[in-house]
Every structure is written in structure tokens, then in C-alpha cells.
C-alpha atoms as a PDB file:
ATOM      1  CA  UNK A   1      96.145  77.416  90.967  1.00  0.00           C
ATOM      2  CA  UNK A   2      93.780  80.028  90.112  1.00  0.00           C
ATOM      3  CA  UNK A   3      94.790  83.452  91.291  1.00  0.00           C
ATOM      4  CA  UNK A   4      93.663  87.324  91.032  1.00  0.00           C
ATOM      5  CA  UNK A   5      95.196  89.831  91.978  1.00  0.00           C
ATOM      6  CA  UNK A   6      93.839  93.534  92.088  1.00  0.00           C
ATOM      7  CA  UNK A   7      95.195  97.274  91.906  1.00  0.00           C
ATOM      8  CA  UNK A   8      94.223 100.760  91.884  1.00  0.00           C
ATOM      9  CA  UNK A   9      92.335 101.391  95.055  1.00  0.00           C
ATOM     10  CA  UNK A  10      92.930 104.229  96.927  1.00  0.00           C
ATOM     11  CA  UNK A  11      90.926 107.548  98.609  1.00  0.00           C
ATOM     12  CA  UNK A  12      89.327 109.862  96.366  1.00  0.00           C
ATOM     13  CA  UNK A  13      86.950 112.880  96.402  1.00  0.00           C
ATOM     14  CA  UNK A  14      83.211 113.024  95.547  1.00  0.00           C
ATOM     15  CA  UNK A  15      83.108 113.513  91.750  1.00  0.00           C
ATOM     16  CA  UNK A  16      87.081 111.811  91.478  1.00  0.00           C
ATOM     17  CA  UNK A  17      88.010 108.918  89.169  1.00  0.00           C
ATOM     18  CA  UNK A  18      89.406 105.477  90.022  1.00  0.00           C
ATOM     19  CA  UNK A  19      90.610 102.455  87.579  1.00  0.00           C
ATOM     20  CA  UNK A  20      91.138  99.318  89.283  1.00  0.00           C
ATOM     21  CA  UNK A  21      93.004  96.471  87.565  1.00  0.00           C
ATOM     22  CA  UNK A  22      93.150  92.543  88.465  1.00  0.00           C
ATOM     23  CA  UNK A  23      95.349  90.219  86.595  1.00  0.00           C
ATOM     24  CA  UNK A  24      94.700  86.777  86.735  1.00  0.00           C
ATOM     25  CA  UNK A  25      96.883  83.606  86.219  1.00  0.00           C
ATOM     26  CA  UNK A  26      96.535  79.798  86.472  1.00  0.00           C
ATOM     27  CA  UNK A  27      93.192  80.152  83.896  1.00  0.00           C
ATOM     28  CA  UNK A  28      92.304  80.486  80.491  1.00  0.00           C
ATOM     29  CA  UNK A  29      92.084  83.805  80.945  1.00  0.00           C
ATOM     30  CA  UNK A  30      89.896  84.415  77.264  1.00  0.00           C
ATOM     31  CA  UNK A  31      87.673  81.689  77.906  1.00  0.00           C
ATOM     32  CA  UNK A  32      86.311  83.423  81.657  1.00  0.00           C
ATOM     33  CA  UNK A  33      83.443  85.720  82.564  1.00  0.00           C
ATOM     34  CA  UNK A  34      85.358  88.728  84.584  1.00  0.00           C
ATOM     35  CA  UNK A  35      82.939  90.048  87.534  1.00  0.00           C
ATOM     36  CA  UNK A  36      83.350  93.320  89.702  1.00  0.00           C
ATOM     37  CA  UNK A  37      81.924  92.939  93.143  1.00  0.00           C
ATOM     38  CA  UNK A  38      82.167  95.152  96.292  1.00  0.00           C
ATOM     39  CA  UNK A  39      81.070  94.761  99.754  1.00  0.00           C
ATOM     40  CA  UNK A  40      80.376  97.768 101.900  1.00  0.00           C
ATOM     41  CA  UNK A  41      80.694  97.486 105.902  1.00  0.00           C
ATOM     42  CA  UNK A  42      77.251  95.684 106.808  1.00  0.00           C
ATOM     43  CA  UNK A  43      76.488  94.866 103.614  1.00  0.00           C
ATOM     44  CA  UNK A  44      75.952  92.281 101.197  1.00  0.00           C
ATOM     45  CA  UNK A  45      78.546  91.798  98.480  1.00  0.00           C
ATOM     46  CA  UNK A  46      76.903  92.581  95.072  1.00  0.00           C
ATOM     47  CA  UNK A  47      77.650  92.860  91.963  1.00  0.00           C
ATOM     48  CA  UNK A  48      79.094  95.997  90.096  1.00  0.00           C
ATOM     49  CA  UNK A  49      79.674  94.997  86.669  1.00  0.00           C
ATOM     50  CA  UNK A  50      80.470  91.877  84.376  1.00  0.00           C
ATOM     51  CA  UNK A  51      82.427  90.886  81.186  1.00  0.00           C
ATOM     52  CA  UNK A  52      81.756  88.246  79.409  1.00  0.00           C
ATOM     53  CA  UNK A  53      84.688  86.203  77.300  1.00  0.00           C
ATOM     54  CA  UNK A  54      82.675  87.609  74.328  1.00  0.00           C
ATOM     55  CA  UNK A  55      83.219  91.544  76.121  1.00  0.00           C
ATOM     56  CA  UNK A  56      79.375  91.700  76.908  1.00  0.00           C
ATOM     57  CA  UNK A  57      79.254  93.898  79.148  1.00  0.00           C
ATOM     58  CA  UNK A  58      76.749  94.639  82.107  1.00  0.00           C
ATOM     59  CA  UNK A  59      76.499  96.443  85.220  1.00  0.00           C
ATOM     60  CA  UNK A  60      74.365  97.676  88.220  1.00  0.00           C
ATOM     61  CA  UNK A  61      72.132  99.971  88.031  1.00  0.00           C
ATOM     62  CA  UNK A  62      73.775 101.682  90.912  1.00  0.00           C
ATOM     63  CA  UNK A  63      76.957 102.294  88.278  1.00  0.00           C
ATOM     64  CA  UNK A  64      75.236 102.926  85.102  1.00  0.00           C
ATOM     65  CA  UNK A  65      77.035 105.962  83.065  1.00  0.00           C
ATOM     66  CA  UNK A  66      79.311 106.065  85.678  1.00  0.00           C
ATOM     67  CA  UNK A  67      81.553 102.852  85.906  1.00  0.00           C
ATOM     68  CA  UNK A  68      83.255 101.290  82.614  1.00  0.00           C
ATOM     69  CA  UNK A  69      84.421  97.363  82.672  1.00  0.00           C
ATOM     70  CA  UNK A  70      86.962  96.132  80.012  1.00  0.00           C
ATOM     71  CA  UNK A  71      89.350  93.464  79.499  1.00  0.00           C
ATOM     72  CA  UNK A  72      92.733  92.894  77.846  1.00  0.00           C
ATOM     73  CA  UNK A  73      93.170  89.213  77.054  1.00  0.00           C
ATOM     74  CA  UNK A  74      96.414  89.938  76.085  1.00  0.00           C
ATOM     75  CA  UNK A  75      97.602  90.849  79.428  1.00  0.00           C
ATOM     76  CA  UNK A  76      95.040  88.761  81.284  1.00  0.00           C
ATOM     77  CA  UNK A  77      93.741  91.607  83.112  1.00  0.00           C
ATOM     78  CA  UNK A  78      90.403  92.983  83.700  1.00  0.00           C
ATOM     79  CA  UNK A  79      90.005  96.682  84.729  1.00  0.00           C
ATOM     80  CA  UNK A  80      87.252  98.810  86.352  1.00  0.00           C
ATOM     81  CA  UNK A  81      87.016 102.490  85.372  1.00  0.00           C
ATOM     82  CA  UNK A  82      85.410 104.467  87.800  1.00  0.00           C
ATOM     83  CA  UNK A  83      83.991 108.110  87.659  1.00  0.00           C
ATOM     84  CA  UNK A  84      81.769 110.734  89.086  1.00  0.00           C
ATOM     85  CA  UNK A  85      82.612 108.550  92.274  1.00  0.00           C
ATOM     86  CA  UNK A  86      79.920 109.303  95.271  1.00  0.00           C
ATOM     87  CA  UNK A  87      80.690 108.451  99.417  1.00  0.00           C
ATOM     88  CA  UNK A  88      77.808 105.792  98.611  1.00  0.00           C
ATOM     89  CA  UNK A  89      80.787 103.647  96.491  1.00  0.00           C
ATOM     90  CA  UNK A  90      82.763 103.265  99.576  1.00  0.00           C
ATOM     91  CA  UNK A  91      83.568  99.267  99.661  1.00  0.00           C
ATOM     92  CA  UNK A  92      86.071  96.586  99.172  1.00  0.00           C
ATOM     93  CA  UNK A  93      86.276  95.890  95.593  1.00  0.00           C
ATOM     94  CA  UNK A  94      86.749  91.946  94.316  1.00  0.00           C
ATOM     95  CA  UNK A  95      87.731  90.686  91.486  1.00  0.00           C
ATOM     96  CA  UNK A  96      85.825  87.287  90.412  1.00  0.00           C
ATOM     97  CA  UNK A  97      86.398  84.879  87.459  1.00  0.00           C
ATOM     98  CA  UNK A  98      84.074  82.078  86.506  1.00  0.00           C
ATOM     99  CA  UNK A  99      83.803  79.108  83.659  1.00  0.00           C
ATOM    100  CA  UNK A 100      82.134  76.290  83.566  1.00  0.00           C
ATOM    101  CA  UNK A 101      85.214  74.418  83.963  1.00  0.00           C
ATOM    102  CA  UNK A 102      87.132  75.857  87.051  1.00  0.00           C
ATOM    103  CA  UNK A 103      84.009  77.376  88.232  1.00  0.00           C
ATOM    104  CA  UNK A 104      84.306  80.590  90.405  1.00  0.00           C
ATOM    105  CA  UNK A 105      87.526  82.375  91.746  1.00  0.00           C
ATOM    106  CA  UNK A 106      88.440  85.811  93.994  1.00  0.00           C
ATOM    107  CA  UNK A 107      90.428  87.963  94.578  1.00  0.00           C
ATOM    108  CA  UNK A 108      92.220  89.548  98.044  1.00  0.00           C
ATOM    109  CA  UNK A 109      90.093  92.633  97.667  1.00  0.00           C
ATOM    110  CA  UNK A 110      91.157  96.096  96.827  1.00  0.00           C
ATOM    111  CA  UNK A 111      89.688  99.301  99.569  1.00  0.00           C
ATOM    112  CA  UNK A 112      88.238 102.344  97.609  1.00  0.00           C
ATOM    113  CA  UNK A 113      86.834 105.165  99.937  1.00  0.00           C
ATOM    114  CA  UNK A 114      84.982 108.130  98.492  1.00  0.00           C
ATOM    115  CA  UNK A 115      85.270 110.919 100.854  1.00  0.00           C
ATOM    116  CA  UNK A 116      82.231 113.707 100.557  1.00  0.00           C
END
């Protein structure tokens, strides 16, 4: 059973820094794409920032300079470095893995709220 678990959310200050972590187990963790969603109240979920199991790395334009995505295989986590944080990054953040195999998983959902 696949299942993610994430860490690091909190309440933070316009211009603060957050790093969120979610370690997976029951995959291959190496072999899976690592995603970064969040979903705002009224919103869509969308997508923050990938890694791919060859650490390619993309990310919203939203997030660009600002937000950082890595991955330890090691310790089958997947972390989300956050700075320069604005009120507009306000959301639930989600964890998602997906392979071909096992196809798409997710997370509980960590709260991050960027007070101005």
C-alpha cells in the first residue's frame, strides 16, 4: 500500500521560508515522478513543481526563483523549499507520486499560510 506522508507546514510571514518534506513507502521510490500540488480555498488544485526519477525538475511559473524541489532516494523523501513566500501561497500542500506501474498516489495534505 502506497503511502505519503508530508511535513513542514506551518504559518509564516511575507518574505519567510518553508521546506516541506513527504516520505513515501510501499513504492519504488527511485523509479517515481515526485509532484508538489496545492489547493487554495475555492480553487483548483494545481501544480507547483515536479521531479522526475531522473531529478528533472520543473515548476509553475507562479514559483519560479522562488520554490526549489529535490529528492533523496536514499531516504525516499521528496522535499519542497520554499522562499520569498507571498499571502498569494496560502494553500494545502500535497504530495503526489506517479509511475506507469502503480499509477498516481497522495498524500493527507500539509496547511501553509503566508500571513501579509
Amino acid at each position: 500500500q502506497v503511502r505519503l506522508v508530508e511535513s513542514g507546514g506551518g504559518t509564516v510571514q511575507a518574505g519567510g521560508s518553508l521546506r516541506l518534506s513527504c516520505t513515501a513507502s510501499g513504492i519504488i521510490f527511485s523509479i517515481n515522478h515526485m509532484n508538489w500540488y496545492r489547493q487554495a480555498p475555492g480553487n483548483q488544485r494545481e501544480l507547483v513543481a515536479t521531479i522526475t526519477s531522473g531529478s528533472s525538475t520543473n515548476y509553475a511559473d507562479s514559483v519560479k526563483g522562488r520554490f526549489t524541489i529535490s529528492r533523496d532516494n536514499a531516504k525516499n523523501t521528496v522535499y519542497l523549499q520554499m522562499n520569498s513566500l507571498k499571502p498569494e501561497d496560502t494553500a494545502v500542500y500535497y504530495c503526489n507520486s506517479y509511475n506507469s506501474l502503480k499509477g498516481s498516489s497522495w498524500g493527507q495534505g500539509t496547511q501553509v499560510t503566508v500571513s501579509s
